[in-house]
C-alpha atoms as a PDB file:
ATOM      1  CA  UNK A   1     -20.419   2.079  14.547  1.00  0.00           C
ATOM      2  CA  UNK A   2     -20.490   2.327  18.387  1.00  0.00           C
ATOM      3  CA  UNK A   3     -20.449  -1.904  18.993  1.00  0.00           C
ATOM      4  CA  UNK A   4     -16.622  -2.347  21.102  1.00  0.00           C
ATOM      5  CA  UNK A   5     -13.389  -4.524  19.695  1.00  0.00           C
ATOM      6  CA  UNK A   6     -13.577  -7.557  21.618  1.00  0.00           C
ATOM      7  CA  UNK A   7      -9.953  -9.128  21.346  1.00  0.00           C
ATOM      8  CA  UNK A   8     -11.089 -12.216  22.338  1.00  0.00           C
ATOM      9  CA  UNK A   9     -13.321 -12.723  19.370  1.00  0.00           C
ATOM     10  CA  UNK A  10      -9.829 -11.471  17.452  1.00  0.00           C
ATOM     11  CA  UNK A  11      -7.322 -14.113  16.129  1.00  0.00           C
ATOM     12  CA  UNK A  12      -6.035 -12.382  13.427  1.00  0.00           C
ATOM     13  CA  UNK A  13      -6.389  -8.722  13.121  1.00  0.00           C
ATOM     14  CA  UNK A  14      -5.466  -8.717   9.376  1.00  0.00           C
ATOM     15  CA  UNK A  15      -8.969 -10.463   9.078  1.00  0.00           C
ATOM     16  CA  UNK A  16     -10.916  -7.538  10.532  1.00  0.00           C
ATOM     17  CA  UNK A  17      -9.050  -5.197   8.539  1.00  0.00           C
ATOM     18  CA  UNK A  18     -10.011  -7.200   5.720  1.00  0.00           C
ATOM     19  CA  UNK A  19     -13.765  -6.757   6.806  1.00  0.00           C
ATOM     20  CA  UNK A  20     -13.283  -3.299   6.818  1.00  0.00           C
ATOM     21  CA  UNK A  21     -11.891  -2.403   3.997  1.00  0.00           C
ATOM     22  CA  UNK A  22     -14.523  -4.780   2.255  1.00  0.00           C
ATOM     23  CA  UNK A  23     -17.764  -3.059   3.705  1.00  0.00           C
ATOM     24  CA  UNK A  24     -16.131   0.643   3.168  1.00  0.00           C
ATOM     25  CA  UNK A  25     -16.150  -0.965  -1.056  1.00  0.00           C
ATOM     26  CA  UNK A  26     -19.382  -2.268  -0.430  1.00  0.00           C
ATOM     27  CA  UNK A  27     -20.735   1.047   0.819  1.00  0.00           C
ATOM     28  CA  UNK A  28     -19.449   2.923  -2.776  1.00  0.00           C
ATOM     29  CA  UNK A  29     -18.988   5.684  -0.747  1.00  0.00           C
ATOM     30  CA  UNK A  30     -15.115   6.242  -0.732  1.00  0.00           C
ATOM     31  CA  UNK A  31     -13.905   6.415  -4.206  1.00  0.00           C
ATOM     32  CA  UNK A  32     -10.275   4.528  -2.867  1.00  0.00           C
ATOM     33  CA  UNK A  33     -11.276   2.501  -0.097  1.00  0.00           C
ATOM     34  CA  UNK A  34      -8.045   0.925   0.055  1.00  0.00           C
ATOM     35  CA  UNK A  35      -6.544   4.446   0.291  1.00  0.00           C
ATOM     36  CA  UNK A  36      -3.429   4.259   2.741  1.00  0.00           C
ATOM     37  CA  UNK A  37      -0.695   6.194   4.178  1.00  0.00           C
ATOM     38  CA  UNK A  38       3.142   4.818   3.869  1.00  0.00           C
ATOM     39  CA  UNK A  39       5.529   6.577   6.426  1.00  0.00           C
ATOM     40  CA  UNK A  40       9.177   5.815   5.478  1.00  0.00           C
ATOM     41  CA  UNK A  41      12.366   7.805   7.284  1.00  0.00           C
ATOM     42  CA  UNK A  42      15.158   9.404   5.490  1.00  0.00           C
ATOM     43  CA  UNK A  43      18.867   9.197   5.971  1.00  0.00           C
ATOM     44  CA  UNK A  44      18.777  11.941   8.563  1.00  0.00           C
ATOM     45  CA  UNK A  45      16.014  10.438  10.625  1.00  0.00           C
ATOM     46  CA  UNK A  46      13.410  12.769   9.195  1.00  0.00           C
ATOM     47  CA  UNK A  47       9.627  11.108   8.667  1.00  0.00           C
ATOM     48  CA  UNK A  48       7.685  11.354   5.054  1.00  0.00           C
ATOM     49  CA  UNK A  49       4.423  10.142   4.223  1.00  0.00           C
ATOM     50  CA  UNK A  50       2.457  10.170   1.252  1.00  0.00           C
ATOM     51  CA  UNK A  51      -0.768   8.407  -0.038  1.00  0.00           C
ATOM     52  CA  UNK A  52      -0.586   4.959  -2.207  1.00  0.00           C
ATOM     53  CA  UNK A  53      -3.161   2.385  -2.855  1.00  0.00           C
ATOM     54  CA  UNK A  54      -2.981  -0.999  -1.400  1.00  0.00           C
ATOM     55  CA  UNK A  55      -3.061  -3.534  -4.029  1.00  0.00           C
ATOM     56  CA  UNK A  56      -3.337  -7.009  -1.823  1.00  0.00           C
ATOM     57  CA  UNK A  57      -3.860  -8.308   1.630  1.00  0.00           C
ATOM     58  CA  UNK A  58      -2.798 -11.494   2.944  1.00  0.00           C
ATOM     59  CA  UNK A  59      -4.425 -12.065   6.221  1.00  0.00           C
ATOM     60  CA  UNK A  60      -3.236 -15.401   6.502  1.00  0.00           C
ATOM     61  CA  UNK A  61       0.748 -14.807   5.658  1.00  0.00           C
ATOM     62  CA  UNK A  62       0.367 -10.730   6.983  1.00  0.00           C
ATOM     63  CA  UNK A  63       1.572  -9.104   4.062  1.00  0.00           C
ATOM     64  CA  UNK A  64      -0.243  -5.749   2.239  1.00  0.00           C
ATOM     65  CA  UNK A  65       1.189  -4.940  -1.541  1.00  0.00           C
ATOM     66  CA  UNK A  66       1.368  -1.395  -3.261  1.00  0.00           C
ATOM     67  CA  UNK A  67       3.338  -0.291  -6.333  1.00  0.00           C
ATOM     68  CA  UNK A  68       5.683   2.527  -6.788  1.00  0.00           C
ATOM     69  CA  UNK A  69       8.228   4.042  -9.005  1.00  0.00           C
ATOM     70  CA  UNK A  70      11.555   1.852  -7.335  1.00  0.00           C
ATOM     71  CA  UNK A  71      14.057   5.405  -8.050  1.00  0.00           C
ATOM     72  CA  UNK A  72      11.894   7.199  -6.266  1.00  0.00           C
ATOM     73  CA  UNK A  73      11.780   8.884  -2.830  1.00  0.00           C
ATOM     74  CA  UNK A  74       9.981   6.448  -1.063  1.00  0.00           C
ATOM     75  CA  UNK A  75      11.725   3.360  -2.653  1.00  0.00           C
ATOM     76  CA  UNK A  76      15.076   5.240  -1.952  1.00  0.00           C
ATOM     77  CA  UNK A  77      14.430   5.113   1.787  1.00  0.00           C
ATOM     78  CA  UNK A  78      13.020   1.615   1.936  1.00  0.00           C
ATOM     79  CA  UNK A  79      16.041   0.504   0.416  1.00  0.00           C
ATOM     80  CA  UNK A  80      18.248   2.592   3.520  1.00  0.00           C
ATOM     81  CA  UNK A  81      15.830   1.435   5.482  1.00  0.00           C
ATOM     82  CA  UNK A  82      13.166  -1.372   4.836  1.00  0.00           C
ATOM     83  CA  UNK A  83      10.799  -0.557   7.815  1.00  0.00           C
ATOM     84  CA  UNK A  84       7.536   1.528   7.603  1.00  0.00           C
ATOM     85  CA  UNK A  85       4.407   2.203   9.022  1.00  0.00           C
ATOM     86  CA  UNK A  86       0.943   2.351   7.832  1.00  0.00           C
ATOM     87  CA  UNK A  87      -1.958   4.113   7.778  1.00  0.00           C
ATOM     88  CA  UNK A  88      -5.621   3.373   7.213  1.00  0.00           C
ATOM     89  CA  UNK A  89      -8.409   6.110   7.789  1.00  0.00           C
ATOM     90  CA  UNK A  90     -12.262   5.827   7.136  1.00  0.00           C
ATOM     91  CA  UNK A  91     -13.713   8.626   8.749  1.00  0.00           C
ATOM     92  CA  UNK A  92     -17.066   8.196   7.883  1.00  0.00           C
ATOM     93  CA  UNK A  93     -17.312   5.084   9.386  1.00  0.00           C
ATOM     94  CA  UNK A  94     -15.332   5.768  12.495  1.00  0.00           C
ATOM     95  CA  UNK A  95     -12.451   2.964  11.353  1.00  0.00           C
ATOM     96  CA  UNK A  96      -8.867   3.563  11.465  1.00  0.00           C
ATOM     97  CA  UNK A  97      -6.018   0.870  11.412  1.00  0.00           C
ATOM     98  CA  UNK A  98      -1.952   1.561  12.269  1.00  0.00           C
ATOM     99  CA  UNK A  99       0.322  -0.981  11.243  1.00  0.00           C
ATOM    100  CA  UNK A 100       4.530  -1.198  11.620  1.00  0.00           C
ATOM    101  CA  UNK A 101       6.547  -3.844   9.880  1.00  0.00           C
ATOM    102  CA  UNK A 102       9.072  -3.819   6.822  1.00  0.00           C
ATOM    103  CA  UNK A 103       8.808  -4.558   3.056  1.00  0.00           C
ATOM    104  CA  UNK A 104      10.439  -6.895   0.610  1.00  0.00           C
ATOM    105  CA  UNK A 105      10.268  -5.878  -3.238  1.00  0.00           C
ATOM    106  CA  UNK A 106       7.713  -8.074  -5.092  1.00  0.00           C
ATOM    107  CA  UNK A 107       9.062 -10.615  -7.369  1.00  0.00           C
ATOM    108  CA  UNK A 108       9.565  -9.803 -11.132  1.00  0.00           C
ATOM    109  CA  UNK A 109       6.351 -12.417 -12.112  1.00  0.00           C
ATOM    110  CA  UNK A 110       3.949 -10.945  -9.479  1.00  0.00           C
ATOM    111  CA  UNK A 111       5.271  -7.091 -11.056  1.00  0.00           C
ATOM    112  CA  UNK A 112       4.539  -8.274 -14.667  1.00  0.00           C
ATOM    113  CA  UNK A 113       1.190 -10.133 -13.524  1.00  0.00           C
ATOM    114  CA  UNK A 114      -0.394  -6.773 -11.561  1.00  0.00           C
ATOM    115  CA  UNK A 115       1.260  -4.261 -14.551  1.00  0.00           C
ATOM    116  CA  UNK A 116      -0.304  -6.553 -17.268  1.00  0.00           C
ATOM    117  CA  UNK A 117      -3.934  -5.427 -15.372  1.00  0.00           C
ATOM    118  CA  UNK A 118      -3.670  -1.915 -15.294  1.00  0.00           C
ATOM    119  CA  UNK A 119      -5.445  -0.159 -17.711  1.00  0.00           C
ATOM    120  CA  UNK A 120      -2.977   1.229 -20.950  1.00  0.00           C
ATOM    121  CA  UNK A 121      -3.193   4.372 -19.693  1.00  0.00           C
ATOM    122  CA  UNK A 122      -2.024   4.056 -16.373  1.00  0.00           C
ATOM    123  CA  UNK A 123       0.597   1.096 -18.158  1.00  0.00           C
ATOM    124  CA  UNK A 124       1.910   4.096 -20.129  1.00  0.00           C
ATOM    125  CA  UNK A 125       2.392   6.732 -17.519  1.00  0.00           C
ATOM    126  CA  UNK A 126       4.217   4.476 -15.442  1.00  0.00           C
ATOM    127  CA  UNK A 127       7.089   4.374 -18.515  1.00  0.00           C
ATOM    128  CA  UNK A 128       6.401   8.644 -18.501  1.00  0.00           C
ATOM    129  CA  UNK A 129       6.666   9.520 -14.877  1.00  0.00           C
ATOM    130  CA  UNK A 130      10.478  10.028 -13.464  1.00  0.00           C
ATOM    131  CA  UNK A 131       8.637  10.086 -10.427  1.00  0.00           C
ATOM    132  CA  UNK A 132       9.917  12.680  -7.749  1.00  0.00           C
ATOM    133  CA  UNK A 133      12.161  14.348  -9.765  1.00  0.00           C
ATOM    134  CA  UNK A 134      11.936  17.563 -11.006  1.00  0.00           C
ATOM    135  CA  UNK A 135      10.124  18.952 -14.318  1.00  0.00           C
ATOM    136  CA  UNK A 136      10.346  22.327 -16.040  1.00  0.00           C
ATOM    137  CA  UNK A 137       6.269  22.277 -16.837  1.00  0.00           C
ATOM    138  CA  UNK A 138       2.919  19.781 -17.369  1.00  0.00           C
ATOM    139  CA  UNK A 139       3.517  20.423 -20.618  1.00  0.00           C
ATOM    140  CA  UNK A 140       7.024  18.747 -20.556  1.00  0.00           C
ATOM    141  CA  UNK A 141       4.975  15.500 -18.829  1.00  0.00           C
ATOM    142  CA  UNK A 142       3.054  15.787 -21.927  1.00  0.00           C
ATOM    143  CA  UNK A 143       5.539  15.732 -24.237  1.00  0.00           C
ATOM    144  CA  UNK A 144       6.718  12.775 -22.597  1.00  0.00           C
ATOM    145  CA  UNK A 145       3.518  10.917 -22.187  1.00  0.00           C
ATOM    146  CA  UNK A 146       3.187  11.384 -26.295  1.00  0.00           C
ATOM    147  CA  UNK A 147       6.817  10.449 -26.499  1.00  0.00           C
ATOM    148  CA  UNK A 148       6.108   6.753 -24.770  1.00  0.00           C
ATOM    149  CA  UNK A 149       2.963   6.572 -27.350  1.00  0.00           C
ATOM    150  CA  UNK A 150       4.682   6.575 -30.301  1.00  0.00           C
ATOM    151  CA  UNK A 151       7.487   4.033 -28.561  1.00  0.00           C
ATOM    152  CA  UNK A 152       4.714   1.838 -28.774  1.00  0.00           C
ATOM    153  CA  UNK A 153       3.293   3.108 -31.845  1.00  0.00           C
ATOM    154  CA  UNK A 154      -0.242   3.482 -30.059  1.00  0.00           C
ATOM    155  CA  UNK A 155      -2.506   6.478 -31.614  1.00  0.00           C
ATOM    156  CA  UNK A 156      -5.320   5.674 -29.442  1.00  0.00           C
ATOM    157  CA  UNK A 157      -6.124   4.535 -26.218  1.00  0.00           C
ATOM    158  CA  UNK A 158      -8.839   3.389 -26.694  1.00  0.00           C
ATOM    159  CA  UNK A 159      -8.234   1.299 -29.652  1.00  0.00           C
ATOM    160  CA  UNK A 160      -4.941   0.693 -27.921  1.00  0.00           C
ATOM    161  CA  UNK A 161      -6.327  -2.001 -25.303  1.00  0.00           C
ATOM    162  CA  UNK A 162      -4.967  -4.838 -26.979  1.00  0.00           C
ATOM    163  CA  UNK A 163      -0.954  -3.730 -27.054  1.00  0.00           C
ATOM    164  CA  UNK A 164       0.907  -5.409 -25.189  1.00  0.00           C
ATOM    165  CA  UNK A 165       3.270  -2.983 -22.720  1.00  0.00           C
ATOM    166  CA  UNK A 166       6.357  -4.469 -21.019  1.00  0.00           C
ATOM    167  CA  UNK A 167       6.670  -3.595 -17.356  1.00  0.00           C
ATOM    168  CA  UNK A 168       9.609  -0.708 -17.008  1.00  0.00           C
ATOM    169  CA  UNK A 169      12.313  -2.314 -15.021  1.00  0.00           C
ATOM    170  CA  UNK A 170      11.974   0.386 -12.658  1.00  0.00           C
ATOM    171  CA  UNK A 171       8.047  -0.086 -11.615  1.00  0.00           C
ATOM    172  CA  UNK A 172       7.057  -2.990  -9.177  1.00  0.00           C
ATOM    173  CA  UNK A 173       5.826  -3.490  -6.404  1.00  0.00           C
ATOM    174  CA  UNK A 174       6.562  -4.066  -2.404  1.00  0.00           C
ATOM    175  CA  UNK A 175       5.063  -6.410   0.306  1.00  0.00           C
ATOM    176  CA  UNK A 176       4.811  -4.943   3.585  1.00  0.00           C
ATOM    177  CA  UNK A 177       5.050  -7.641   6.147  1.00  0.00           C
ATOM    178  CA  UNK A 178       3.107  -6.643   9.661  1.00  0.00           C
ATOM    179  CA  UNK A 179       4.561  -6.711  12.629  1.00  0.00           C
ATOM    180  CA  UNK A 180       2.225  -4.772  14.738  1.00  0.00           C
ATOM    181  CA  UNK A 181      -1.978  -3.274  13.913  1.00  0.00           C
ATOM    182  CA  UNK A 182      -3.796  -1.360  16.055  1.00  0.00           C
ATOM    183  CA  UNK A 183      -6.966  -1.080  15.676  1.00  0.00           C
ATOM    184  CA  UNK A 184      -9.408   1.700  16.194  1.00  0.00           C
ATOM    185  CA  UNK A 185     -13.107   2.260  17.047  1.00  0.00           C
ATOM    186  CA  UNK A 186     -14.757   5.788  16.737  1.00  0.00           C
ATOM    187  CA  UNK A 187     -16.860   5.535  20.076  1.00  0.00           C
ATOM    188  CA  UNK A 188     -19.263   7.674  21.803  1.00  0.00           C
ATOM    189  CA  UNK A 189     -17.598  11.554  23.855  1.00  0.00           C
ATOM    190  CA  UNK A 190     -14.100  10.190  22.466  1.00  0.00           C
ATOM    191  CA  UNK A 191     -14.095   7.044  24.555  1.00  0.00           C
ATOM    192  CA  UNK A 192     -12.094   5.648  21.552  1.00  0.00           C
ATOM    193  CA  UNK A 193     -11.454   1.520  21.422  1.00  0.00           C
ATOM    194  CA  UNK A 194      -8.075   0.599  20.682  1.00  0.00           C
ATOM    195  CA  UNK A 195      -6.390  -2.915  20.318  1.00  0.00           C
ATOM    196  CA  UNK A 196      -3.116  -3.611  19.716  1.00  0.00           C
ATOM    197  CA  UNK A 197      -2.004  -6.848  18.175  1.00  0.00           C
ATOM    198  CA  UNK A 198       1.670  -7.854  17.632  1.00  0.00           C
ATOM    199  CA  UNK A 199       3.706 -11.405  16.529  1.00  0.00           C
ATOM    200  CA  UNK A 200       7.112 -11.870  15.520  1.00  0.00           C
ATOM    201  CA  UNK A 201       8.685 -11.918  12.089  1.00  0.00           C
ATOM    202  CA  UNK A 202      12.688 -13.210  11.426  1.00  0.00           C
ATOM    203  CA  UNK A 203      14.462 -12.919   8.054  1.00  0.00           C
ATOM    204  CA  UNK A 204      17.257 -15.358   7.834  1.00  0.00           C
ATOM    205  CA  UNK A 205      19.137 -15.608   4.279  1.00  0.00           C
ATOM    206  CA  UNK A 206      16.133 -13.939   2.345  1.00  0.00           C
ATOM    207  CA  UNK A 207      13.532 -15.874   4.002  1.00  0.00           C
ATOM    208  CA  UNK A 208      10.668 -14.855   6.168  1.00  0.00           C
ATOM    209  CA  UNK A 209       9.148 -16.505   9.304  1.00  0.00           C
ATOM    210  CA  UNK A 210       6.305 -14.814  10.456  1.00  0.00           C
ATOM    211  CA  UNK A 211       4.497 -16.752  13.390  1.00  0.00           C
ATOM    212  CA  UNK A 212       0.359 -16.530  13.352  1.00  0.00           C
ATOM    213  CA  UNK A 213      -0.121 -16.163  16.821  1.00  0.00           C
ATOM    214  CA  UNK A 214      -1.224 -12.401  17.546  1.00  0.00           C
ATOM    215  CA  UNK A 215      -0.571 -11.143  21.276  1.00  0.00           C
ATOM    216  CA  UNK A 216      -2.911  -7.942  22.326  1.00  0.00           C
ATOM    217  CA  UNK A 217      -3.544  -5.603  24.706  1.00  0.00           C
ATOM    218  CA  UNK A 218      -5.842  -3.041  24.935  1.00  0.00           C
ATOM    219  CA  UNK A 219      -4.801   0.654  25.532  1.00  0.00           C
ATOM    220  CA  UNK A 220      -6.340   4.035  26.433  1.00  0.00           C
ATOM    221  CA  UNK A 221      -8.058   6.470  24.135  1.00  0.00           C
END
């Protein structure tokens, strides 16, 4: 792709992200095109990232969704503190999208609705998984993995499809509200094209007011 951004065909960034991530799953040639990096800081300052799947995007509101373990690292330090930044990379197509804001925890109904999809498998391992913490072996995951089965009296998987499995109390989901995007355009000797769009978001007694005017400005490469 060598065509430039052009902000003023832009009014909400969210939108062309949307585009993107759409034509990199129309492609079928990136098995997780909605692939994304999470940054979060821990109580000493210090930056971690790690690689989760992004489950939703609201263009209109400006809110992305992924689910995580809620004990573990990363929901630790969003709960000391709630802002983040993330990261969207498509090589191959010479795409790549930053975004800043802060997350909320999804509501218990929206957890149970997107845990009721997954597949019994994946439904299953999120009871087995202590996530982050420390095991003695695989084979210990195993033994725990069998250990959920027969909670729910399943022998098969596969014959399994029609059990219902509660959502663990401590598996949901967070919406990442987005305060800031850039934008980013592969171009021709590194002449990269980069927009950055920005609004503003309050919180007052729970409640969020995002405004869906984007400002931009275009910066270097």
């Amino acid at each position: 792709m060598n065509t430039n951004l052009r902000k003023e065909n832009i009014l909400n960034p969210l939108d062309t992200l949307d585009d993107w991530m759409n034509e990199v799953r129309e492609s079928n040639t990136q098995p997780n095109p909605n692939c994304m990096s999470i940054a979060t800081v821990d109580s000493n300052g210090s930056p971690n990232s790690r690689m989760v799947l992004c489950k939703e995007l609201d263009a209109h509101k400006g809110y992305l969704t992924f689910y995580t373990h809620y004990y573990s690292i990363k929901s630790e330090e969003l709960k000391n503190n709630a802002k983040c930044s993330a990261l969207f990379h498509w090589d191959k197509f010479g795409l790549q999208a930053r975004l800043k804001g802060f997350v909320k925890r999804c509501s218990d109904s929206k957890n149970d609705e997107y845990f009721s999809s997954r597949d019994i498998g994946s439904q299953i391992a999120a009871w087995t998984s202590d996530q982050s913490k420390e095991i003695e072996s695989l084979e210990k995951m195993k033994d725990s993995y069998q250990e959920i089965m027969n909670k729910f009296q399943i022998n098969d998987l596969e014959e399994a499809k029609e059990i219902k499995v509660p959502r663990p109390d401590f598996w949901g989901g967070y919406d990442m509200w987005i305060e800031e995007i850039e934008l980013w355009k592969n171009q021709k000797n590194r002449f990269h094209d980069r927009l950055i769009f920005k609004r503003k978001i309050t919180i007052e007694n729970g409640k969020i007011d995002a405004e869906m005017n984007w400002n931009s400005v275009r910066i270097q490469p």
